[in-house]
Every structure is written in structure tokens, then in C-alpha cells.
Protein backbone atom coordinates (compact mmCIF):
# COMPACT_ATOMS: atom_id res chain seq x y z
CA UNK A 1 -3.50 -32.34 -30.53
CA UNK A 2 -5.63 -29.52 -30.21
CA UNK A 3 -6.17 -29.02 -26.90
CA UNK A 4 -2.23 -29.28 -26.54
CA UNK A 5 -1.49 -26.93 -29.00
CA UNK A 6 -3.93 -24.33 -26.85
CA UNK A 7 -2.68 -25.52 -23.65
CA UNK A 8 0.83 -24.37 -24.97
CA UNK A 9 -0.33 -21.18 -25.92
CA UNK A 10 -2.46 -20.65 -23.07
CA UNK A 11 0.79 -20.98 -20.94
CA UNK A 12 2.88 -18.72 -24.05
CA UNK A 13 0.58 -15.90 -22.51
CA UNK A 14 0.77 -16.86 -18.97
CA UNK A 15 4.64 -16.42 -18.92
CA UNK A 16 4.32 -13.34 -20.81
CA UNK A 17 1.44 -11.94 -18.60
CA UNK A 18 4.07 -12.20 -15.29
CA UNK A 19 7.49 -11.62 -16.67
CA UNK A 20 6.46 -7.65 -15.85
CA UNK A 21 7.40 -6.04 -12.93
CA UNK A 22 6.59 -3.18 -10.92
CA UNK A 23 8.09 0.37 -13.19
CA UNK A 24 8.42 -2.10 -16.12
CA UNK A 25 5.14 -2.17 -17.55
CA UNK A 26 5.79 -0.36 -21.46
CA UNK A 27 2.81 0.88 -23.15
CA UNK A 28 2.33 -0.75 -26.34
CA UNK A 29 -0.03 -0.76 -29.65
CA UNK A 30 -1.75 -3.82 -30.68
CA UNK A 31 -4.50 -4.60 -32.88
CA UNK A 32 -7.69 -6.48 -32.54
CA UNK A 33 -7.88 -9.80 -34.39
CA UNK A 34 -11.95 -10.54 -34.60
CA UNK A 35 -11.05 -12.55 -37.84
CA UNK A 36 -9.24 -15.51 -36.00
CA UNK A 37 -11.69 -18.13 -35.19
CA UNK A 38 -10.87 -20.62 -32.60
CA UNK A 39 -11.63 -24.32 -32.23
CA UNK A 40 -11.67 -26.97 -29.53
CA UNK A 41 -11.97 -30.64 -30.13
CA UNK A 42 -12.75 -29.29 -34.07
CA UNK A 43 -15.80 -27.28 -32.62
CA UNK A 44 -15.66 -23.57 -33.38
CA UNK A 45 -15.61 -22.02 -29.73
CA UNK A 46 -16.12 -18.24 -28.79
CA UNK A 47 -14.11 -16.71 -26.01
CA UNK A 48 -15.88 -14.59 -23.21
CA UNK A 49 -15.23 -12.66 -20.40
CA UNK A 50 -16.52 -13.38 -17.04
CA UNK A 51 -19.66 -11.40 -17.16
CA UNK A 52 -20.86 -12.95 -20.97
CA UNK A 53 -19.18 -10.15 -23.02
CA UNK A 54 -17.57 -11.13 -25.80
CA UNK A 55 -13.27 -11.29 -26.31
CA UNK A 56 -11.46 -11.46 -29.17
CA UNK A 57 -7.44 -12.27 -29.70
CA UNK A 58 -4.74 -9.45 -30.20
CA UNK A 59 -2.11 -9.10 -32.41
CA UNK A 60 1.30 -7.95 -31.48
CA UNK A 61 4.75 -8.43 -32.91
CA UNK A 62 3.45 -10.78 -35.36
CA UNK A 63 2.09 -12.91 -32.67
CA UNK A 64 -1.19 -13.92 -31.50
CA UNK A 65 -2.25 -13.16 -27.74
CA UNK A 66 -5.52 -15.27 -26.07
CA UNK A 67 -7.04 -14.31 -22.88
CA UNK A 68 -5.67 -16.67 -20.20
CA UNK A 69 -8.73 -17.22 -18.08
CA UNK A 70 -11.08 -17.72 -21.24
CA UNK A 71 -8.72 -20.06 -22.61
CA UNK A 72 -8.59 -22.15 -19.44
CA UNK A 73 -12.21 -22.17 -18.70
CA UNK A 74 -12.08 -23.72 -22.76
CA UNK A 75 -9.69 -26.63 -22.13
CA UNK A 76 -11.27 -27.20 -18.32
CA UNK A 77 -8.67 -25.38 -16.49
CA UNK A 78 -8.70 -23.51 -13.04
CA UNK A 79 -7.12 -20.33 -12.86
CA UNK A 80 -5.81 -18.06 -9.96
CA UNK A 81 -4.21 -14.86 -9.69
CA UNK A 82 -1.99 -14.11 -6.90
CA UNK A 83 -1.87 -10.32 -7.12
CA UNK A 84 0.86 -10.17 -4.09
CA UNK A 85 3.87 -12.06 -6.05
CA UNK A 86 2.16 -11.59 -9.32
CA UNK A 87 1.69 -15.04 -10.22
CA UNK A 88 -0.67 -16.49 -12.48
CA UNK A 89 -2.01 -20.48 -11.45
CA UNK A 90 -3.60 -23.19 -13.49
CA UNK A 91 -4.82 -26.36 -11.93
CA UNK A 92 -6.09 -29.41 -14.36
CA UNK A 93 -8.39 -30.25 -11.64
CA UNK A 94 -9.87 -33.27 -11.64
CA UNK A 95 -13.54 -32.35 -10.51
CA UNK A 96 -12.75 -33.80 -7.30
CA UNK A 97 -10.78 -30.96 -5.09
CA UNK A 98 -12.77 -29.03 -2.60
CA UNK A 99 -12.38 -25.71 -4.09
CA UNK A 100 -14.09 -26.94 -7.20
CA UNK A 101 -16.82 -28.18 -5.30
CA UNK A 102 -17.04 -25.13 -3.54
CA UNK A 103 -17.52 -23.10 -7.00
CA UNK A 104 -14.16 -21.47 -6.17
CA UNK A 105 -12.71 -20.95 -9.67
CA UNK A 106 -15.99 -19.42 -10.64
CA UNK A 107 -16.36 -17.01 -7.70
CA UNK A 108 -12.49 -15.40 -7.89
CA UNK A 109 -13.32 -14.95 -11.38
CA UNK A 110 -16.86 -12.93 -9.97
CA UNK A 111 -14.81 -11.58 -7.10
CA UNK A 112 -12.03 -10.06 -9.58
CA UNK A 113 -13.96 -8.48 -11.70
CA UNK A 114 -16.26 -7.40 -9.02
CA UNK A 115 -13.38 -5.40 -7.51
CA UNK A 116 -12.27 -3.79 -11.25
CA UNK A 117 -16.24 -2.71 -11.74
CA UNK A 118 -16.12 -1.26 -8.57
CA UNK A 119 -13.16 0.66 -8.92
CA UNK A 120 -13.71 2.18 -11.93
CA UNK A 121 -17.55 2.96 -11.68
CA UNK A 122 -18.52 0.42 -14.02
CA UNK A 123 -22.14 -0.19 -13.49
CA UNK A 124 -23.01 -1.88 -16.39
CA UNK A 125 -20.23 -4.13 -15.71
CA UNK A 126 -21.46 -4.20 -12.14
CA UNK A 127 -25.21 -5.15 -13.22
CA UNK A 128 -24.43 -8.15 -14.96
CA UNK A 129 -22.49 -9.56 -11.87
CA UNK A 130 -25.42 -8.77 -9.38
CA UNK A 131 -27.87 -11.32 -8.18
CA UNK A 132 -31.00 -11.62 -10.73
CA UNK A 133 -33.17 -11.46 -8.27
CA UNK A 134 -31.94 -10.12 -5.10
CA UNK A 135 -29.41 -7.56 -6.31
CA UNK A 136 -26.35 -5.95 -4.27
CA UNK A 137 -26.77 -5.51 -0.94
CA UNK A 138 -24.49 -2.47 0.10
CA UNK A 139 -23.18 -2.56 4.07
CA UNK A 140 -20.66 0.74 5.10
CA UNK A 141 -20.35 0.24 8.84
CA UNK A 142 -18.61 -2.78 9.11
CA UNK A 143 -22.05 -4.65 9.72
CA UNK A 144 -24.94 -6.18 7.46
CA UNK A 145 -28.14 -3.45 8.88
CA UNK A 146 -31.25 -4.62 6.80
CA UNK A 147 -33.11 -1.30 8.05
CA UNK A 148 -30.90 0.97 6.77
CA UNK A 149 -28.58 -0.56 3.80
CA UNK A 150 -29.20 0.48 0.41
CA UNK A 151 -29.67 -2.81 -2.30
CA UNK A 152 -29.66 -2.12 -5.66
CA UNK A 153 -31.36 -4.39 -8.26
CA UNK A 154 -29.74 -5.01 -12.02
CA UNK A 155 -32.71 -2.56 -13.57
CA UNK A 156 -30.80 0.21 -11.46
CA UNK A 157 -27.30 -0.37 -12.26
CA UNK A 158 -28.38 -0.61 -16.24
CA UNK A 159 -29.91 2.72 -16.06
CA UNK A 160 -28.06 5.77 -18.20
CA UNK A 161 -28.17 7.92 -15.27
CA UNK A 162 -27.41 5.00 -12.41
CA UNK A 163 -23.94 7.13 -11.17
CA UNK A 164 -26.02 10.26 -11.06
CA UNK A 165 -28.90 8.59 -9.08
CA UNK A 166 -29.01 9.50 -5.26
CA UNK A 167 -29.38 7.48 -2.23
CA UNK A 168 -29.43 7.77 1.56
CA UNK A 169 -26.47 5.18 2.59
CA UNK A 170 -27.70 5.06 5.84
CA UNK A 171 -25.23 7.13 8.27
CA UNK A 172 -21.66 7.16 8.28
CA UNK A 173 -19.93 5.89 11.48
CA UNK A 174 -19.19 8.94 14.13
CA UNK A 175 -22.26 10.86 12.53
CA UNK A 176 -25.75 11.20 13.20
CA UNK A 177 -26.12 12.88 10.12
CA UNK A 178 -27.97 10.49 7.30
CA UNK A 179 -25.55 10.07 4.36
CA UNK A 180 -27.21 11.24 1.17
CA UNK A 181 -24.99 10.98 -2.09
CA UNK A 182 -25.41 9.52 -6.36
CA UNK A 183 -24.15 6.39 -6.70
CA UNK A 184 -20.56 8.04 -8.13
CA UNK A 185 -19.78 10.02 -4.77
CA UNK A 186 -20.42 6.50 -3.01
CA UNK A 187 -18.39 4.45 -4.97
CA UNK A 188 -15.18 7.24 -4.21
CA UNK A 189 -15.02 4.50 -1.12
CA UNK A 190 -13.95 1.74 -3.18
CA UNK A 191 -10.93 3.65 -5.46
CA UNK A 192 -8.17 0.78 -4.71
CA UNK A 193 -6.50 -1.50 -6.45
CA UNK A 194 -8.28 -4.90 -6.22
CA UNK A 195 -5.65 -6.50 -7.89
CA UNK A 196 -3.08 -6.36 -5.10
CA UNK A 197 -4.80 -6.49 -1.57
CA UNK A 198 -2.73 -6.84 1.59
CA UNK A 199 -4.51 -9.70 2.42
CA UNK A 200 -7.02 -11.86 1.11
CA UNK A 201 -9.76 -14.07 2.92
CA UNK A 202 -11.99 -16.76 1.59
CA UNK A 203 -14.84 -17.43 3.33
CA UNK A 204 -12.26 -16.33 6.07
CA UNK A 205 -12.66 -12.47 7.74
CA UNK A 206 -9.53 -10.88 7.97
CA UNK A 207 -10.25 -7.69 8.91
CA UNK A 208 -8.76 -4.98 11.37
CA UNK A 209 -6.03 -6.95 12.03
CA UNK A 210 -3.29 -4.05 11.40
CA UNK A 211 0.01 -4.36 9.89
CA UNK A 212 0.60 -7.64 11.79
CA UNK A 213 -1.04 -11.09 10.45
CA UNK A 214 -2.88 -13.10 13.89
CA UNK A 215 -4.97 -15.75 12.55
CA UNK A 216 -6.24 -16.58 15.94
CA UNK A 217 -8.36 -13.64 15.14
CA UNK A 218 -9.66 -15.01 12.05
CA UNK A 219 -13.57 -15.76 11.58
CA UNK A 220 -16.34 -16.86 9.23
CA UNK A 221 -18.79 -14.15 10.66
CA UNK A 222 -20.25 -11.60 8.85
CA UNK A 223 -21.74 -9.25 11.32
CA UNK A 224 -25.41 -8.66 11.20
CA UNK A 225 -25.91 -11.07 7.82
CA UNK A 226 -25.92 -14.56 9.32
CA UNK A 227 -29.55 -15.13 8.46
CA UNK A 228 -29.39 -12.94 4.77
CA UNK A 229 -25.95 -14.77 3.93
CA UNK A 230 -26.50 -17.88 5.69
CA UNK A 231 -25.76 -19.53 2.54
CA UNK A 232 -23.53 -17.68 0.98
CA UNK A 233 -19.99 -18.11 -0.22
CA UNK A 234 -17.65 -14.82 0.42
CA UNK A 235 -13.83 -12.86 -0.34
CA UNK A 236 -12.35 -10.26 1.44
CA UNK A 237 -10.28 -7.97 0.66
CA UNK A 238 -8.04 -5.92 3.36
CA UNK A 239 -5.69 -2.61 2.19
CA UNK A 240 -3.58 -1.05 4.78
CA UNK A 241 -3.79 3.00 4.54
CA UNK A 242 -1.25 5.44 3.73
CA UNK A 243 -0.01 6.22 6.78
CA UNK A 244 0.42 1.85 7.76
CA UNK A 245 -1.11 2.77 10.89
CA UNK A 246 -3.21 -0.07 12.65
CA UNK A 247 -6.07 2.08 12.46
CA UNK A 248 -5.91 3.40 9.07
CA UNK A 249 -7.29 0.65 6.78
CA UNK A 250 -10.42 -0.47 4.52
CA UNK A 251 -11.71 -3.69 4.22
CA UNK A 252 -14.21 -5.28 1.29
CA UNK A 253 -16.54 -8.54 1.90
CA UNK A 254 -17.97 -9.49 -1.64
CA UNK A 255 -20.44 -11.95 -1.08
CA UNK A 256 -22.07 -14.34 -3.39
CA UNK A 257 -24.75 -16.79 -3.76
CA UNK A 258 -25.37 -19.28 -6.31
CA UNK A 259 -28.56 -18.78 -8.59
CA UNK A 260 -29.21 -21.33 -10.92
CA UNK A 261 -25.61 -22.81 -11.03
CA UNK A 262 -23.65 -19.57 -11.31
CA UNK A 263 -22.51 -17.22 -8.58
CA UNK A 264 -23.87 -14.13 -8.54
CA UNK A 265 -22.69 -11.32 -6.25
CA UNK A 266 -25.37 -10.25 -3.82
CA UNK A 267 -23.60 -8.23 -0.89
CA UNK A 268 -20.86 -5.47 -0.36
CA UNK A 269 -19.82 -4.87 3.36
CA UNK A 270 -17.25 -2.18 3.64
CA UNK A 271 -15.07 -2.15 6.73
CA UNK A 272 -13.61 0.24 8.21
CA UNK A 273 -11.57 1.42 11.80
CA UNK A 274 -14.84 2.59 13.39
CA UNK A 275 -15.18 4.77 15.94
């Protein structure tokens, strides 16, 4: 009975989390209910956030709001977000499907808020997604270049002063001039919005392929890493630029390994039309 009851609220918030559209989104004022404690199978459960921080319900209206994805991950449910039609999936998997197997549910949850650190500078958030041990490779020319990429370690990104820290990047396609910047100018290359790519690849490349989708063009290569990622499971992300030219466009390969039976991201390959 108990698990139904949070089933039914788990998919209370999911209708209420897409029923918003684009210019409909309404600011409102809710408060933060820490006092609410939640049980599963009448043992006291805590909800957390994908990187180990702690979440707490909300209060609104009178009613009670639960994180979806914490919820889910409670009662054994997959969850998916479809940031293109705005839809929100869970899947009572079994065990048994290939994408469990394949620690799928556990890297879109990395990937996701992999993208929302990156956007908004969040290196704290950023530190606790990185590899323990081999940190986050960074990659700007399209290619993995071990010589020249930049790979920070978790001690790094914890540091008060990590944005204001400078590195050389390596050099910037079209320049033979090395590319010295902090950590803040850098990350000015990923301001977009991870939540609604283009297109999306898993463990499937899917960049530079314009404003037209051809699949025959589609790989599993990721240039220059096939020994360092050998291993390794990956996303893509692919934005088309202002002007929707075929040239004008960014792409993001997030790439993750497992380390003691969690995925951890290890490698950042940004894409770009090069020259």
C-alpha cells in the first residue's frame, strides 16, 4: 500500500511537471517542508539528488510536491526526460532490459546534471560528478589530444578559487596561438540549454550533421580517445546555432566510466565546425 500510494504521487508530480509549456511557466512561492519524513516498505527513507546532496519536499497550495527522479530511484523506477516534447518517462523495469544493464538510467541522470553544472559554472556540483580518480578530461577541437588537453581532478574543482584558476586549453582551432584562460572564461563555451538539445546520441556520435538528420553518418568513434575511453559509456549533445546554418553548431560528448558500481564522468569533448 505504500509503495502505491508513492507511486501515485510520484506520477501527481509527473503530470504536473509537463502540463507547462513554452511562455507558460508562472513564477511561484513555495516553502520548504524538511519536517515531512518519508517511508518505504515502513523504513524511514531520505531523498537525494543525483550527486548525494540532500532534497527535501515543497509545499504549495496546500499540497505536497516530491522530486520525481528521487522518488523513482525509491520505488525502483527508471526515469527519462525527453527535453524535445517535454515528456517525462518511467519504466518499472524488470532488471532485465538492456539499458539497465548498460547503467543507462544512472548515466542520463550523470549526463543531466552534468550539462546543468556546466552551464551554470557549478564546480562544486561538477566535482562530485568527476571520476575519483581520473578526473575530467577536457577535449575543444573536436578530438581527444592527450598532449595537450587539460584534466582536472575533484581537489581542483572543490577549490574556492577553481573559476578564477587559469589554464592553457591547448589552442583553439584556426589559431596557433595557445589558449590561456580561468576556468570561468572556459566554461563561456558551454552556456546552452542542456535540457533541450537538437539531438541527442547515446553511445551514438551525432555530430556535424547540420539541420538535416542522416544516420548513415552516425558512429561510435570518439576521435583520438579509443584507447583512454575504450571502455567507456558516452551522450552527446548537438545544438544548432543562431543563424541554423550547417556550419554554425556545437556539439558536447560527456563520457563516463564506471568506478566502483557508479558512473562517474571522466571526459568532455567539445565539437565544433572546424576549420
Amino acid at each position: 500500500m505504500i509503495k502505491r500510494m508513492v507511486i501515485w504521487t510520484l506520477l501527481l508530480i509527473m503530470v504536473s511537471s509537463v502540463s507547462y509549456g513554452a511562455g507558460r511557466y508562472q513564477e511561484i512561492r513555495a516553502l520548504l517542508a524538511d519536517d515531512i519524513k518519508i517511508f518505504v516498505n515502513e523504513k524511514q527513507v531520505q531523498l537525494t539528488d543525483t550527486d548525494g546532496s540532500i532534497l527535501v519536499p515543497i509545499s504549495y497550495n496546500g499540497r505536497t510536491y516530491l522530486p520525481v527522479r528521487s522518488v523513482a530511484a525509491l520505488v525502483s523506477y527508471d526515469v527519462s526526460w525527453d527535453g524535445i516534447g517535454k515528456t517525462i518517462s518511467l519504466d518499472s523495469s524488470d532488471g532485465s532490459s538492456t539499458e539497465e544493464e548498460s547503467g543507462y538510467a544512472s548515466i542520463a541522470a550523470t549526463a543531466y546534471s552534468t550539462g546543468i553544472a556546466l552551464q551554470s559554472k557549478d564546480y562544486t556540483a561538477l566535482a562530485k560528478l568527476a571520476h575519483p580518480v581520473k578526473g575530467i578530461r577536457f577535449s575543444i577541437n573536436g578530438s581527444v589530444v592527450a598532449e595537450t588537453d587539460i584534466v582536472l581532478k575533484k581537489a581542483e574543482l572543490e577549490r574556492s578559487d577553481a573559476g578564477d584558476r587559469t589554464y592553457t586549453w591547448g589552442v583553439e582551432d584556426g589559431s596557433s596561438a595557445p589558449m590561456i584562460k580561468t576556468l570561468n572564461d572556459f566554461m563561456e563555451r558551454f552556456q546552452k540549454d542542456f535540457e533541450n538539445p537538437v539531438r541527442t546520441g547515446w553511445n551514438v556520435r551525432v555530430t556535424g550533421l547540420g539541420i538535416q538528420n542522416q544516420p548513415q553518418y552516425e558512429t561510435a568513434i570518439i576521435e583520438g580517445g579509443e584507447t583512454l575511453y575504450g571502455e567507456c559509456e558516452f551522450v552527446e549533445y548537438y545544438f544548432e546555432g543562431t543563424s541554423r546554418q550547417e556550419f554554425d553548431w556545437n556539439s558536447y560528448v560527456l563520457i563516463f566510466e564506471k568506478y566502483q558500481d557508479k558512473y562517474y564522468l571522466t571526459g568532455i569533448l567539445h565539437n565544433y565546425w572546424l576549420i
